[in-house]
C-alpha atoms as a PDB file:
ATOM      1  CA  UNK A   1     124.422  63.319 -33.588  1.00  0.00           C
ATOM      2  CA  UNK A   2     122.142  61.315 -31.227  1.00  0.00           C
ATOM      3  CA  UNK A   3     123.593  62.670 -28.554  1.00  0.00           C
ATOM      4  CA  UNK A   4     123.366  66.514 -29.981  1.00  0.00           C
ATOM      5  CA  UNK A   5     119.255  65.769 -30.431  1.00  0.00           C
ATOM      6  CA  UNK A   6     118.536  64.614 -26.906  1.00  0.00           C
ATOM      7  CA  UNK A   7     120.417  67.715 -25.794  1.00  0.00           C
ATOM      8  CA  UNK A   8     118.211  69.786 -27.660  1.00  0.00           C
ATOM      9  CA  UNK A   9     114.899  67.729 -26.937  1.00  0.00           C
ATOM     10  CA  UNK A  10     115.657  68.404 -23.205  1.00  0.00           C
ATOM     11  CA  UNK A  11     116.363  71.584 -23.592  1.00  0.00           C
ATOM     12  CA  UNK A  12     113.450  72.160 -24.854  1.00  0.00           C
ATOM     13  CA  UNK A  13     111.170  69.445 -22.819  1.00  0.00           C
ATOM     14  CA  UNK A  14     113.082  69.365 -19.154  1.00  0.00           C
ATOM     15  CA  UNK A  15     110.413  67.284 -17.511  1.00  0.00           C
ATOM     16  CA  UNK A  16     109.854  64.613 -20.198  1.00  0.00           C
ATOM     17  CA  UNK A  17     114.055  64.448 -19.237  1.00  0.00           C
ATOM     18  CA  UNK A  18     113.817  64.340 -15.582  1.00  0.00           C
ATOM     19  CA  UNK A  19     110.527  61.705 -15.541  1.00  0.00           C
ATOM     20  CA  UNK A  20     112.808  59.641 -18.092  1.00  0.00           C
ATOM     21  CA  UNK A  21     115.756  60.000 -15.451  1.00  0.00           C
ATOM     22  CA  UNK A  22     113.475  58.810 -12.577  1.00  0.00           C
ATOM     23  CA  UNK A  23     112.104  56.244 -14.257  1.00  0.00           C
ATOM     24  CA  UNK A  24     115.599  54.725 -14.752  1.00  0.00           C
ATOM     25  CA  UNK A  25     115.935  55.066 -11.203  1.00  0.00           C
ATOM     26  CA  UNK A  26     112.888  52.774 -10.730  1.00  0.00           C
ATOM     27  CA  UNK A  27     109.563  54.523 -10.465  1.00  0.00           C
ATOM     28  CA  UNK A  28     106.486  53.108 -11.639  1.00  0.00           C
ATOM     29  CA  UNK A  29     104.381  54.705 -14.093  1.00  0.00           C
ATOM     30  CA  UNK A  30     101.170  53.742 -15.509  1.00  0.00           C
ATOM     31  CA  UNK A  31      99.558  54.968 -19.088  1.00  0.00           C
ATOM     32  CA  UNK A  32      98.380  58.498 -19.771  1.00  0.00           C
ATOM     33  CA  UNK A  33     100.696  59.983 -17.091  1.00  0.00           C
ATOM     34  CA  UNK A  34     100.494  63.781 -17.124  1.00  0.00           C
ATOM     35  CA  UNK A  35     102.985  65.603 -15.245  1.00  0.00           C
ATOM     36  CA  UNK A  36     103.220  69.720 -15.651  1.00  0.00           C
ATOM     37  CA  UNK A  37     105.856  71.776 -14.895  1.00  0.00           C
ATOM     38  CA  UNK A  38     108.093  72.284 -11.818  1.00  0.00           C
ATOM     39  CA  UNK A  39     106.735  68.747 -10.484  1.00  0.00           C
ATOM     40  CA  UNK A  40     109.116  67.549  -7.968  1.00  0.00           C
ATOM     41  CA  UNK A  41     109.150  63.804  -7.493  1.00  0.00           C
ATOM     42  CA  UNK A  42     111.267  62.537  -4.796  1.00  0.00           C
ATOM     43  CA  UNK A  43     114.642  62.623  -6.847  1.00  0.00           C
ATOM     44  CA  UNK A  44     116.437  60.133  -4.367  1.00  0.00           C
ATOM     45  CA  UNK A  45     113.610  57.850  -3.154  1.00  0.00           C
ATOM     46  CA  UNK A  46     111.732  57.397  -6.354  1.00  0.00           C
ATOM     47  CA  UNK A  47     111.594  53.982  -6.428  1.00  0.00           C
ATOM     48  CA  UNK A  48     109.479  53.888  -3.304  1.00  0.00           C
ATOM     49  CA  UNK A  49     106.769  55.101  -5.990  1.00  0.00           C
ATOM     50  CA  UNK A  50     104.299  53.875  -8.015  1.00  0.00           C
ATOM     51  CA  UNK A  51     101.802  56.060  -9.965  1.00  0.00           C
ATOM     52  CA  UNK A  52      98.821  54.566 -11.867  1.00  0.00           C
ATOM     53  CA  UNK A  53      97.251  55.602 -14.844  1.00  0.00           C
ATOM     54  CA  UNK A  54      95.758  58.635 -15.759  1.00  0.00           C
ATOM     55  CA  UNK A  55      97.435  60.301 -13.511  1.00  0.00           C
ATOM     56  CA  UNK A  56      97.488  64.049 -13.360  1.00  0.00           C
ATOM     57  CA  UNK A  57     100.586  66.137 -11.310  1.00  0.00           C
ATOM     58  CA  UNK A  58      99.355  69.925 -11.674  1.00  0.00           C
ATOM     59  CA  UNK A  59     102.186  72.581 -11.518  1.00  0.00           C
ATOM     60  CA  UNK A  60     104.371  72.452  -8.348  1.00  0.00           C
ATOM     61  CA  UNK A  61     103.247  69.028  -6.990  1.00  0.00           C
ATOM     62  CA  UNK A  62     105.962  67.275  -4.507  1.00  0.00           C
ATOM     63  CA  UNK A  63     105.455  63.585  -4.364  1.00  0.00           C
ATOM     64  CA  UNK A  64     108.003  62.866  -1.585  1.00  0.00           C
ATOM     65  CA  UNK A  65     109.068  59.095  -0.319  1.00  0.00           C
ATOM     66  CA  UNK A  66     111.424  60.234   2.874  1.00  0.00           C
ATOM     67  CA  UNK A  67     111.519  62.107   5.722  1.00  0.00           C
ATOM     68  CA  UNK A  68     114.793  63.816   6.582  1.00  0.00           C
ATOM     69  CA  UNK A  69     113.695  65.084   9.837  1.00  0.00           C
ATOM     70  CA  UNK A  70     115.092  62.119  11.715  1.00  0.00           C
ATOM     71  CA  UNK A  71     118.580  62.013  10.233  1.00  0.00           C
ATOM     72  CA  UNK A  72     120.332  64.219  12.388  1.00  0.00           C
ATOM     73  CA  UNK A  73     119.097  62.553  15.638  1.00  0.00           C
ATOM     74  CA  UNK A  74     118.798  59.052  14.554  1.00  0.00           C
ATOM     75  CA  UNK A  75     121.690  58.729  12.186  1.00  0.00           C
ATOM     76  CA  UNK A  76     118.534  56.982   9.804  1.00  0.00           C
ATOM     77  CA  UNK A  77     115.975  58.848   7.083  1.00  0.00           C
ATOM     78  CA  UNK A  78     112.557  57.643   7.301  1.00  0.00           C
ATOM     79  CA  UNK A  79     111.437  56.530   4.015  1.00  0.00           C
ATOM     80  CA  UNK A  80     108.058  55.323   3.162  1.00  0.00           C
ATOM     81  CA  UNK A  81     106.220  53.652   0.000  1.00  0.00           C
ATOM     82  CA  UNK A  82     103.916  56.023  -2.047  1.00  0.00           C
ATOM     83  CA  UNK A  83     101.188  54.673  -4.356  1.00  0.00           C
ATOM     84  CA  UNK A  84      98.915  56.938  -6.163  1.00  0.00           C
ATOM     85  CA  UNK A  85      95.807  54.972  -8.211  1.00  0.00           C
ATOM     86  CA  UNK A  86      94.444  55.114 -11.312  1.00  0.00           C
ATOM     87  CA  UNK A  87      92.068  58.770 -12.298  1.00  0.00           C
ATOM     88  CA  UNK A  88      93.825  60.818  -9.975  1.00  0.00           C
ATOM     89  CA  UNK A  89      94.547  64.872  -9.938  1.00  0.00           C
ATOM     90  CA  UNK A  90      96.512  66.701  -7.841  1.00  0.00           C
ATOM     91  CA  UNK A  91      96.130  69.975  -7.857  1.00  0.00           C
ATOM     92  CA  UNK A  92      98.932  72.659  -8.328  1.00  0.00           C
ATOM     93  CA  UNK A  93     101.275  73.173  -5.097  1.00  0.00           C
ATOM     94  CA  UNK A  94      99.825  70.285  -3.474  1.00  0.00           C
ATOM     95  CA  UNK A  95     102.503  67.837  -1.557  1.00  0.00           C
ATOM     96  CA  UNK A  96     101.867  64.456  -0.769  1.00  0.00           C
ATOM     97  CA  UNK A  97     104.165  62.933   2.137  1.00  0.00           C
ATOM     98  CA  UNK A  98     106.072  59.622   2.267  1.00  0.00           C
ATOM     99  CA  UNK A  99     103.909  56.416   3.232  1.00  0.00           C
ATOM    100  CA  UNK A 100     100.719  57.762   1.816  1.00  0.00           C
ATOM    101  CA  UNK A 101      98.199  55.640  -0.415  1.00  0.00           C
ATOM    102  CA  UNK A 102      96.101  57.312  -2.738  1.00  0.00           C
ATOM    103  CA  UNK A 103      92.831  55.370  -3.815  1.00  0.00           C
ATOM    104  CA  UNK A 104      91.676  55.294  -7.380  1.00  0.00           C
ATOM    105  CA  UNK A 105      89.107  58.322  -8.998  1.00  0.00           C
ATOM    106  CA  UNK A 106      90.442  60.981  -6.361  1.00  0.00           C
ATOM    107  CA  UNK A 107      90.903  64.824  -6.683  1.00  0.00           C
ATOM    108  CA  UNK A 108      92.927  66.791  -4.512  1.00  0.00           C
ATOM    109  CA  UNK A 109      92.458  70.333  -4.155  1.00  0.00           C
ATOM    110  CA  UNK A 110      95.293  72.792  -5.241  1.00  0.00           C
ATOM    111  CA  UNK A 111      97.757  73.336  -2.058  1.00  0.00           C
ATOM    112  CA  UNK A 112      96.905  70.319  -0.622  1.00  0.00           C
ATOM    113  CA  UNK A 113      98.966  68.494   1.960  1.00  0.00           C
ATOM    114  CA  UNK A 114      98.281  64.520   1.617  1.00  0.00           C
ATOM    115  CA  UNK A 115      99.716  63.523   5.093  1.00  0.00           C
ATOM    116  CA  UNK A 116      97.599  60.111   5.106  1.00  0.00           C
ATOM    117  CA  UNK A 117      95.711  57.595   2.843  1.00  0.00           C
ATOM    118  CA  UNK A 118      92.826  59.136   0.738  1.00  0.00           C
ATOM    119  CA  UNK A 119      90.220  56.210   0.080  1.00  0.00           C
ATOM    120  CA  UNK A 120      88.634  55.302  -3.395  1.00  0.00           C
ATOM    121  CA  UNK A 121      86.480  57.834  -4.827  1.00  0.00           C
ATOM    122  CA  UNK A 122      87.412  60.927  -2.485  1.00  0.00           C
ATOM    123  CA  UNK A 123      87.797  64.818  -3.324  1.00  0.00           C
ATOM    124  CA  UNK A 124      89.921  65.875  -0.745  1.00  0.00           C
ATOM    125  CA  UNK A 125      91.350  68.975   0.468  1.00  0.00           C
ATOM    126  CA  UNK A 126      92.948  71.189   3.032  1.00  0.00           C
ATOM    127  CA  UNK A 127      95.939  70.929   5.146  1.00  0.00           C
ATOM    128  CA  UNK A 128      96.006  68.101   6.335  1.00  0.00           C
ATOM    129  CA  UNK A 129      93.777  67.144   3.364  1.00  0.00           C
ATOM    130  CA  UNK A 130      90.448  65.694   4.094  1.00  0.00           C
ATOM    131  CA  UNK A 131      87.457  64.663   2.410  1.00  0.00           C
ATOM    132  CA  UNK A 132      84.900  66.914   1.436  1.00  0.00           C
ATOM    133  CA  UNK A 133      82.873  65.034  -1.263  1.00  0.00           C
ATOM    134  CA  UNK A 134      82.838  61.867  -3.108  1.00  0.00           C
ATOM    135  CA  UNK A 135      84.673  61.683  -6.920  1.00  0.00           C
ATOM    136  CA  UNK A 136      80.734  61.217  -8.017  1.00  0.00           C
ATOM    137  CA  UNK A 137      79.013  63.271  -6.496  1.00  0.00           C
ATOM    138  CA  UNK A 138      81.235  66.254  -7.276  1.00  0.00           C
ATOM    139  CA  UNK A 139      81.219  65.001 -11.253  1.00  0.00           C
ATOM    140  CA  UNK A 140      77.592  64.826 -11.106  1.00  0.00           C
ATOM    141  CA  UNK A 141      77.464  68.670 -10.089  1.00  0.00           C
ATOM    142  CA  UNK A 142      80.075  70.083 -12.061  1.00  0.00           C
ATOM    143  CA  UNK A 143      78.204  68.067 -15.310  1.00  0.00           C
ATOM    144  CA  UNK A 144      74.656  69.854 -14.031  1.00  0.00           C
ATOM    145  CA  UNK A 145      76.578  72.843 -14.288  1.00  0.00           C
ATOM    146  CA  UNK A 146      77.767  72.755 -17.959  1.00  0.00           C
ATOM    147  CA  UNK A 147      74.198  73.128 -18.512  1.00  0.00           C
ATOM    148  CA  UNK A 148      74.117  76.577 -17.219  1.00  0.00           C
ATOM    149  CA  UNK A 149      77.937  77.907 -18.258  1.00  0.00           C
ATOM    150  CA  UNK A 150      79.571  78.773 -21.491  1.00  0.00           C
ATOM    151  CA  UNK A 151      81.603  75.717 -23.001  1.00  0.00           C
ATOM    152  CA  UNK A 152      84.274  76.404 -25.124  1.00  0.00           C
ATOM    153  CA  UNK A 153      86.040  73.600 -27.893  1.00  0.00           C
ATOM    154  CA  UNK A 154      89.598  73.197 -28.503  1.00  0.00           C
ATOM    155  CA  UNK A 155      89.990  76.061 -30.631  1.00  0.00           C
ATOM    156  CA  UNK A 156      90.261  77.978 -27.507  1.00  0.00           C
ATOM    157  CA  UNK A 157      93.043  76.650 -26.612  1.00  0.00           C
ATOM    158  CA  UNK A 158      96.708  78.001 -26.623  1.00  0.00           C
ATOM    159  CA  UNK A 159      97.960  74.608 -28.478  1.00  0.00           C
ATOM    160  CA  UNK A 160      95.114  75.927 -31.055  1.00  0.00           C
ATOM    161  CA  UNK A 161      96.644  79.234 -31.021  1.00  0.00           C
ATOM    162  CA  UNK A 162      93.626  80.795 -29.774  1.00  0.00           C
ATOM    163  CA  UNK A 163      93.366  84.407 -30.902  1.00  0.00           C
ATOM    164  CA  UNK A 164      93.057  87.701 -28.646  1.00  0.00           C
ATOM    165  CA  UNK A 165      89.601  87.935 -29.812  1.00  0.00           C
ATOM    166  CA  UNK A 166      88.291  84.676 -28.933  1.00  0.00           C
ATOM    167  CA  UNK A 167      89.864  84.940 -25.060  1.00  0.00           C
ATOM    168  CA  UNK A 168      87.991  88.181 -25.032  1.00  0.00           C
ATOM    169  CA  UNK A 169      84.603  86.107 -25.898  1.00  0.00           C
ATOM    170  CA  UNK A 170      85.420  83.676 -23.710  1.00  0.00           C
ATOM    171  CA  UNK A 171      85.740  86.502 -21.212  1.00  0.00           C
ATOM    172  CA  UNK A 172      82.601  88.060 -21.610  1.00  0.00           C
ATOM    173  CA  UNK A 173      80.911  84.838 -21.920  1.00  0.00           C
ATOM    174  CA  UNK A 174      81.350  84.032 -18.453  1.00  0.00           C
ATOM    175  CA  UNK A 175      79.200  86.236 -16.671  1.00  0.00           C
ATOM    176  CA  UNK A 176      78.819  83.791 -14.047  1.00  0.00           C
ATOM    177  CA  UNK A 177      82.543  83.468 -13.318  1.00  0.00           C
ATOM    178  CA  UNK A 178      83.066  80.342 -14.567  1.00  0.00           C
ATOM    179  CA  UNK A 179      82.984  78.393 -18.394  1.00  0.00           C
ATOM    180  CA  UNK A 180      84.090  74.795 -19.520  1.00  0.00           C
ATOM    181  CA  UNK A 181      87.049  74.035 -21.685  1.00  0.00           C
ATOM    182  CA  UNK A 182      87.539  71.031 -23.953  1.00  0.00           C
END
């Protein structure tokens, strides 16, 4: 019967399966780890990993630990330790390469390529990624900016079965592009 519910529970929850499998394997996880769908962490390597806590992997991250590129000529992979700090996002489609370090409070822009370390602190984007703003500095503004944008509570949300109605208001609501959401 045991066996029947985890079937069904990863059925219907595939990552929570494949982050259990990983960590198995031996990567490090800290509290409040967030990872959304498609994430790919380095299947093979993961224990070359360590994430801290609260620790967000948007949509389609990579997080790889090895380099294949080498096998073919040298008969060797490269491999190379990953560490990702505490208060870090990475934004959707973003890939971060073996070897890198990640510092603690650090965003990095959707489609990012991490190809080396990000320091404490750090918004960073691009390809290679590179720093474009300090963690608090770029709080500061986007906190000025509730000020002047709609902000919308959890009701709004799809886990709150927000209705068609309400998404219209939120809609119309932001005439400047942009609103807040719990």
């Amino acid at each position: 019967m045991r066996d029947i519910l985890r079937k069904i529970f990863n059925k219907l929850f595939p990552q929570q399966d494949t982050l259990s499998l990983l960590i198995e394997r031996g990567l490090v996880v800290g509290k409040n780890f967030s990872m959304q769908n498609e994430v790919i962490i380095d299947p093979n390597h993961c224990w070359h990993i360590t994430i801290g806590d609260n620790v967000t992997l948007a949509p389609r991250v990579y997080i790889l630990a090895h380099d294949a590129s080498t096998k073919r000529s040298l008969n060797y992979t490269r491999i190379g330790k990953v560490k990702i700090g505490d208060n870090v996002f990475i934004g959707a489609s973003s890939t971060v390469l073996p070897g890198v370090i990640i510092g603690n409070n650090v965003i990095v822009g959707a489609g990012s390529i991490v190809v080396s370390d990000i320091p404490d602190n750090s918004i960073v984007v691009g390809n290679p990624a590179k720093v474009i703003d300090t963690y608090d500095n770029y709080m500061k503004k986007r906190k000025d900016e509730m000020s002047a944008f709609p902000c919308f509570g959890e009701e709004y949300t799809i886990r709150k079965n927000v209705s068609s109605e309400m998404q219209n208001e939120m809609n119309e609501k932001m005439t400047a592009k942009f609103g807040y959401l719990v």
